[in-house]
Every structure is written in C-alpha cells, then in structure tokens.
N, C-alpha and C. Protein backbone atom coordinates (compact mmCIF):
# COMPACT_ATOMS: atom_id res chain seq x y z
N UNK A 1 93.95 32.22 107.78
CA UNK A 1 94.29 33.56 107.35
C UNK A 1 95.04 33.51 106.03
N UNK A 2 94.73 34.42 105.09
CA UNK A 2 95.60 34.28 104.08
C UNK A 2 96.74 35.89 104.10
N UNK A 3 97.66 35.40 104.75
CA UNK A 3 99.00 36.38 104.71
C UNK A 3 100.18 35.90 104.13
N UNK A 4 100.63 37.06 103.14
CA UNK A 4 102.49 35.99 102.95
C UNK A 4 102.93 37.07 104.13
N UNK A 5 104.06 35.91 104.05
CA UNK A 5 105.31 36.49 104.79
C UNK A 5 106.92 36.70 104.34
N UNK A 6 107.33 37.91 105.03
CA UNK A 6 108.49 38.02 104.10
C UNK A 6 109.47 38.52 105.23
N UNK A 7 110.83 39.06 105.10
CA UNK A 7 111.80 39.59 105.81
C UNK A 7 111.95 41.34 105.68
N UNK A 8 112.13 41.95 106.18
CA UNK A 8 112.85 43.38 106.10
C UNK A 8 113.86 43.17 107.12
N UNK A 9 114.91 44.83 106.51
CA UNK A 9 115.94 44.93 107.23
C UNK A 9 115.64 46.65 107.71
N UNK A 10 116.22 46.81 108.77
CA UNK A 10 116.06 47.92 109.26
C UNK A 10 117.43 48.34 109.05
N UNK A 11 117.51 49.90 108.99
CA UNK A 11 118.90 50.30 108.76
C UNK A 11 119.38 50.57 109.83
N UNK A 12 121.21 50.41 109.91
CA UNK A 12 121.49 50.05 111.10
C UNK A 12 121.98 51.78 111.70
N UNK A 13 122.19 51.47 113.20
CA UNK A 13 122.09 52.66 113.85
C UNK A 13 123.74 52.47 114.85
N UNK A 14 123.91 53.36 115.09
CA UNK A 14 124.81 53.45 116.05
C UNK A 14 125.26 53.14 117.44
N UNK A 15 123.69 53.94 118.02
CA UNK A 15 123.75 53.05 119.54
C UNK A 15 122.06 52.30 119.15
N UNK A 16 121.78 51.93 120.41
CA UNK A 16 120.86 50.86 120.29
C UNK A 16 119.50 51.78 120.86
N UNK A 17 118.78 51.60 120.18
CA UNK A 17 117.71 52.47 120.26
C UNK A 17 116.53 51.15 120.40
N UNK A 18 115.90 50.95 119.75
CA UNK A 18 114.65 49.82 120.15
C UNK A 18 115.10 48.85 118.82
N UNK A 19 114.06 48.06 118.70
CA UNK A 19 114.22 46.61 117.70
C UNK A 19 112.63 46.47 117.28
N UNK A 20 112.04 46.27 116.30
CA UNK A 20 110.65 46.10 115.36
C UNK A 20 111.46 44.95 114.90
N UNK A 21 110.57 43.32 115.85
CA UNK A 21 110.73 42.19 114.75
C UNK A 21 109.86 42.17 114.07
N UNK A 22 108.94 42.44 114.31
CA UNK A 22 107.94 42.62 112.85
C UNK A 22 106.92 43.49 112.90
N UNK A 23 106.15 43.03 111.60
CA UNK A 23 105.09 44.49 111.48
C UNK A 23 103.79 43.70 110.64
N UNK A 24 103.05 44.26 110.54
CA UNK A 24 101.44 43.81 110.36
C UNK A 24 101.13 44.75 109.06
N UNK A 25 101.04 44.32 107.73
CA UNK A 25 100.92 45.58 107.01
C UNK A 25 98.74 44.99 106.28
N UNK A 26 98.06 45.57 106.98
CA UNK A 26 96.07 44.87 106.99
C UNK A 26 96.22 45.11 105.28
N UNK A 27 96.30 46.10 104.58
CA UNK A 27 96.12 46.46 103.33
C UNK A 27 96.74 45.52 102.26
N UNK A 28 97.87 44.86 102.37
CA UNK A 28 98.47 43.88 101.67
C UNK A 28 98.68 42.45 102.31
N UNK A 29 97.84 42.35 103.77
CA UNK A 29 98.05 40.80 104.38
C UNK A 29 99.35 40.31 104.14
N UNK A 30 99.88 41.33 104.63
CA UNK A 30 101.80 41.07 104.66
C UNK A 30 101.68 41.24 105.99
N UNK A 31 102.88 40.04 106.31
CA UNK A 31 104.18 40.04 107.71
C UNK A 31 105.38 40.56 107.05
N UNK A 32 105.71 40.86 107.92
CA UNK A 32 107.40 41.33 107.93
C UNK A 32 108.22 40.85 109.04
N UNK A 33 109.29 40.31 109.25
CA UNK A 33 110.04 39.69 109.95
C UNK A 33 111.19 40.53 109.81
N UNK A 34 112.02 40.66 110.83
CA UNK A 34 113.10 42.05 111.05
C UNK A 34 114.11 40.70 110.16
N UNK A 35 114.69 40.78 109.47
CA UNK A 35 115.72 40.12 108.47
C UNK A 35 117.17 39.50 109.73
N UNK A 36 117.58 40.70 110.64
CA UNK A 36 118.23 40.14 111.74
C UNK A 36 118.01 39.09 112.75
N UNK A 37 117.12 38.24 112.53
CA UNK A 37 115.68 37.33 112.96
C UNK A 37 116.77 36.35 112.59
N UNK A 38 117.22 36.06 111.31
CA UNK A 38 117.41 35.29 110.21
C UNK A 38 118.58 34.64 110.45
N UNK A 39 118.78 34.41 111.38
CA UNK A 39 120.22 33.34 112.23
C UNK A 39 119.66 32.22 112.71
N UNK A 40 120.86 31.17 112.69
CA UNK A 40 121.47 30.12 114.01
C UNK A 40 120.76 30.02 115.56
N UNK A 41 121.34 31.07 115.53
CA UNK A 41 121.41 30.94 117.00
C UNK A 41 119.87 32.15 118.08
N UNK A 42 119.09 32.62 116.70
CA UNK A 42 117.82 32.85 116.98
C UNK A 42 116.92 31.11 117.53
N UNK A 43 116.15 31.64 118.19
CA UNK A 43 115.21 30.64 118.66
C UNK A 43 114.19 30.34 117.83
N UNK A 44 113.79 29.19 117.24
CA UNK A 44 113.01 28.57 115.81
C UNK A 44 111.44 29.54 116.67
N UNK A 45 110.96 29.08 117.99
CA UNK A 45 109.95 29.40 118.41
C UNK A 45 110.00 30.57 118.58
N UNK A 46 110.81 31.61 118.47
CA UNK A 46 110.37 32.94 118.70
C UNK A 46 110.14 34.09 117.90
N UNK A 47 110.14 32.91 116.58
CA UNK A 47 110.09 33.92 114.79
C UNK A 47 108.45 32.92 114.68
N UNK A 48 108.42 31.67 115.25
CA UNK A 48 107.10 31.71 115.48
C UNK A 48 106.05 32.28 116.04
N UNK A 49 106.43 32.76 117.11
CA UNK A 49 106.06 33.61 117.77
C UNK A 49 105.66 35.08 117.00
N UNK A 50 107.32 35.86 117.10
CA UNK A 50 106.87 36.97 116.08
C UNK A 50 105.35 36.95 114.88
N UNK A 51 106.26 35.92 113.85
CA UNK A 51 104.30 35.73 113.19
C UNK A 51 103.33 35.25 113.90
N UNK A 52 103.63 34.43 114.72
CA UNK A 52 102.04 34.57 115.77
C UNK A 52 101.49 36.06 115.84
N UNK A 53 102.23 36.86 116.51
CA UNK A 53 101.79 37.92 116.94
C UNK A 53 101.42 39.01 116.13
N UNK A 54 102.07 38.86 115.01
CA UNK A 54 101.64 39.69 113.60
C UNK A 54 100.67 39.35 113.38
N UNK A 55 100.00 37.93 112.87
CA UNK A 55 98.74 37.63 112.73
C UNK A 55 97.79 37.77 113.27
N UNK A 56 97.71 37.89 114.97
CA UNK A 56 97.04 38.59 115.74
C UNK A 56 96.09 40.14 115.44
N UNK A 57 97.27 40.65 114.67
CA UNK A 57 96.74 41.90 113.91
C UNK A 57 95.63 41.84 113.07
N UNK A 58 95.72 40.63 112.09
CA UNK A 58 94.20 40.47 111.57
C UNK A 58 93.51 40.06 111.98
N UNK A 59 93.61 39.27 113.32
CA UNK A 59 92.33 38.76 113.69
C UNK A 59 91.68 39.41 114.85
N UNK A 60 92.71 40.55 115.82
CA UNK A 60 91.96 41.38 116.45
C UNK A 60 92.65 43.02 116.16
N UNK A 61 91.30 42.96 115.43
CA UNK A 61 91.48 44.90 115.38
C UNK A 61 91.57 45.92 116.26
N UNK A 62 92.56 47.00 115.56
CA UNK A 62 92.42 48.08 116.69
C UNK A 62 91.17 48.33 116.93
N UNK A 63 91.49 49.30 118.04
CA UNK A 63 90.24 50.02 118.57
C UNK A 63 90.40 51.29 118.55
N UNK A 64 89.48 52.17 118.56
CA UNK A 64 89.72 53.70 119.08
C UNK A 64 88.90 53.89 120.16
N UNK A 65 89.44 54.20 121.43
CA UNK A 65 88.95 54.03 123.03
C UNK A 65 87.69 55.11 122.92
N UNK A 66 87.54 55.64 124.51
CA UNK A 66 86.44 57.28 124.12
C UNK A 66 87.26 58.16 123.96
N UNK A 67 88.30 58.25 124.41
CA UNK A 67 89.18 59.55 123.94
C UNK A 67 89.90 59.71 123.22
N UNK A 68 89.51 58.53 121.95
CA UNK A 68 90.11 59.18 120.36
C UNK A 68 91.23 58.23 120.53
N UNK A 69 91.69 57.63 121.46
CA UNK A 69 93.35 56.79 121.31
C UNK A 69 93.14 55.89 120.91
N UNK A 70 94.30 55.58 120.16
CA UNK A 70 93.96 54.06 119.22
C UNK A 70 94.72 53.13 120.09
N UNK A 71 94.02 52.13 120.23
CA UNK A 71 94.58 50.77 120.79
C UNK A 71 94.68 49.52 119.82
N UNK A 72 96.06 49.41 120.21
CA UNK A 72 96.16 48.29 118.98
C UNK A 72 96.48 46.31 119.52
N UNK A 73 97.40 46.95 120.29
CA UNK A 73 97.27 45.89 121.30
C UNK A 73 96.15 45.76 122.72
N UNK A 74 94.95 45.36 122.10
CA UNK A 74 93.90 45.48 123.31
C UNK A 74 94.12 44.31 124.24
N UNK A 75 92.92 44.26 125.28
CA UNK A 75 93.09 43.23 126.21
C UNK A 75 92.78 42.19 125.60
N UNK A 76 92.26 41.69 124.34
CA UNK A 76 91.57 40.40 123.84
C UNK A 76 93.11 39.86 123.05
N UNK A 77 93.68 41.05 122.35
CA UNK A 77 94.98 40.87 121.80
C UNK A 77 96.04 39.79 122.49
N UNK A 78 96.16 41.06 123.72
CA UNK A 78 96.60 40.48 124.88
C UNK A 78 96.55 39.02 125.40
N UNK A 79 95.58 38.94 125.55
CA UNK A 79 94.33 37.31 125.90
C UNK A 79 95.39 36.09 124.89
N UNK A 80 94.77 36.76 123.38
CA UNK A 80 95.27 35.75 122.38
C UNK A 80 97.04 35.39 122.49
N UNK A 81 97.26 36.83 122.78
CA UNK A 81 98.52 36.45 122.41
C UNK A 81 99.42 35.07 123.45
N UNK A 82 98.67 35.58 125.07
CA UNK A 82 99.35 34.53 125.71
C UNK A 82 99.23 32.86 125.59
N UNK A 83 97.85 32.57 124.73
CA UNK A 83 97.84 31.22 124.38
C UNK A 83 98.68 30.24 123.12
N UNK A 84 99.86 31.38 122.42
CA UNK A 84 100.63 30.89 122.28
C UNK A 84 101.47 29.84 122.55
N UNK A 85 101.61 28.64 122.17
CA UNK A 85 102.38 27.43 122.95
C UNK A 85 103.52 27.77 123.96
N UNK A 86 104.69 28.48 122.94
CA UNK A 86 105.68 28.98 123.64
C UNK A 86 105.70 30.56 123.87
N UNK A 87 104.31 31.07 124.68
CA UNK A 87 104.65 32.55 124.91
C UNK A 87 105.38 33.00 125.70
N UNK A 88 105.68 31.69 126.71
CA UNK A 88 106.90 32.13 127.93
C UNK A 88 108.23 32.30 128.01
N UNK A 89 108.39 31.06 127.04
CA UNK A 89 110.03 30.92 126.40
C UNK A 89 110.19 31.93 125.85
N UNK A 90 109.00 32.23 124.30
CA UNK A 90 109.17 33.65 123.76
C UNK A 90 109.59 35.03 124.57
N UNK A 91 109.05 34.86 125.42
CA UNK A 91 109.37 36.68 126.08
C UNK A 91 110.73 36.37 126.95
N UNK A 92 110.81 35.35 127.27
CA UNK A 92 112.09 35.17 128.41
C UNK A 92 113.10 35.24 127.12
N UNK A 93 113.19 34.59 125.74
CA UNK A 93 114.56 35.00 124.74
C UNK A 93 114.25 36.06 124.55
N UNK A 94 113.35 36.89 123.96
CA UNK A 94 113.52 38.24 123.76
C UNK A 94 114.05 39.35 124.70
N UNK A 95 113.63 38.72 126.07
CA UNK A 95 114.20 39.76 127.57
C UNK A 95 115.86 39.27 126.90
N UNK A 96 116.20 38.78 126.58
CA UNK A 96 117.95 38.17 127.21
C UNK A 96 118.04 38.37 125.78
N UNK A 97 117.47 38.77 124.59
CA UNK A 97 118.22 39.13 123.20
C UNK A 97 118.18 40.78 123.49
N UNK A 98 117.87 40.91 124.26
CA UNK A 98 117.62 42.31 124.11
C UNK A 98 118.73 43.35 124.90
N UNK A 99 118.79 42.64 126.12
CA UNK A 99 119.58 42.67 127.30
C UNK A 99 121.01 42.73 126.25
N UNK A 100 121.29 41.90 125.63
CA UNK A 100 122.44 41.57 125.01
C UNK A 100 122.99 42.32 124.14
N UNK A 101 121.74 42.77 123.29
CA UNK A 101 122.06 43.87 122.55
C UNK A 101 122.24 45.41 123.05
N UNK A 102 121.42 45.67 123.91
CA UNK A 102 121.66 46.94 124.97
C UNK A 102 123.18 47.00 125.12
N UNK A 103 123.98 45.62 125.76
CA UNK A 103 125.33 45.47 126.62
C UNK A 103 126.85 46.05 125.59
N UNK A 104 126.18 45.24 124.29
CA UNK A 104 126.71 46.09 123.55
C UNK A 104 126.42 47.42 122.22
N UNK A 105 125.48 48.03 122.79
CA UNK A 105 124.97 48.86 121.95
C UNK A 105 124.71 49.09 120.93
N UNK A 106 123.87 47.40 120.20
CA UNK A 106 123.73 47.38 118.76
C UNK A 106 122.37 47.18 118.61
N UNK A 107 121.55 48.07 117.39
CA UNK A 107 120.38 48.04 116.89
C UNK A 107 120.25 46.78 116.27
C-alpha cells in the first residue's frame, strides 16, 4: 500500500466523551494516529495495530447495504482485522486504556 502516516491531536474536552485513534483519509492515502498515542507507556503493538486497522480501509471498501446504509466496517473488514498478530492484546489494552480514562474523566 502506498500511505504516509502522520499524528493528529484532538482538542481536549472536559469530561470524557469517546477517543478516534485514528482515521483513514482514501483521497490523500493518509493515516492519522490520535497524537495522545505518542507515549511510554502506550503499547508499541497497539499503534501497530491502530495502522493496521486504518489500512484495512484501503484494502476493504465500504459498502452501501440494500437500504442505503453505509458499512464501513464489513464482515470481511472484520475477518481481516482479526488476523492481526496481536489483535487480542490489542483490544484487551484498549478495553483497560479506556476504562482508565472513563475513571478519570479525560478525553
């Protein structure tokens, strides 16, 4: 695939509302990585991950179902995404980064 990759920052919020580690932009074959990613004590495999899963975006396209809804994460998506090396570790740090951030109410 030919994508660069880069960082964004999201602006920060008050209480904790959701988290976008990254984003898929098809028109410029850009990643984006949430810039708060960009620590220590983040997990090396789960910013792998993140661009795993961004890249996913170019290689399986949305869909639009029969009733007009767009699916972006389909079942093949799905499929790909779990053959990730570390897709298990991945979702088990993200459950417990997330958890963490909820506890104390930071975006």
């Amino acid at each position: 695939l030919d994508l660069n990759i880069t960082w964004f920052e999201k602006p920060k919020y008050r209480k904790f509302r959701h988290i976008t580690f990254g984003s898929f932009d098809k028109n410029s074959n850009l990643v984006r990585i949430n810039k708060m990613l960009d620590r220590a004590d983040i997990a090396f495999y789960f910013i792998n991950y993140i661009v795993y899963h961004e890249m996913l975006h170019d290689v399986c396209r949305e869909i639009i179902d029969e009733d007009g809804k767009r699916k972006i994460h389909t079942k093949e998506f799905k499929k790909q995404e779990k053959e990730f090396a570390y897709y298990r570790e991945s979702k088990e740090f993200e459950k417990k980064f997330l958890n963490k951030r909820k506890r104390y109410g930071r975006s």
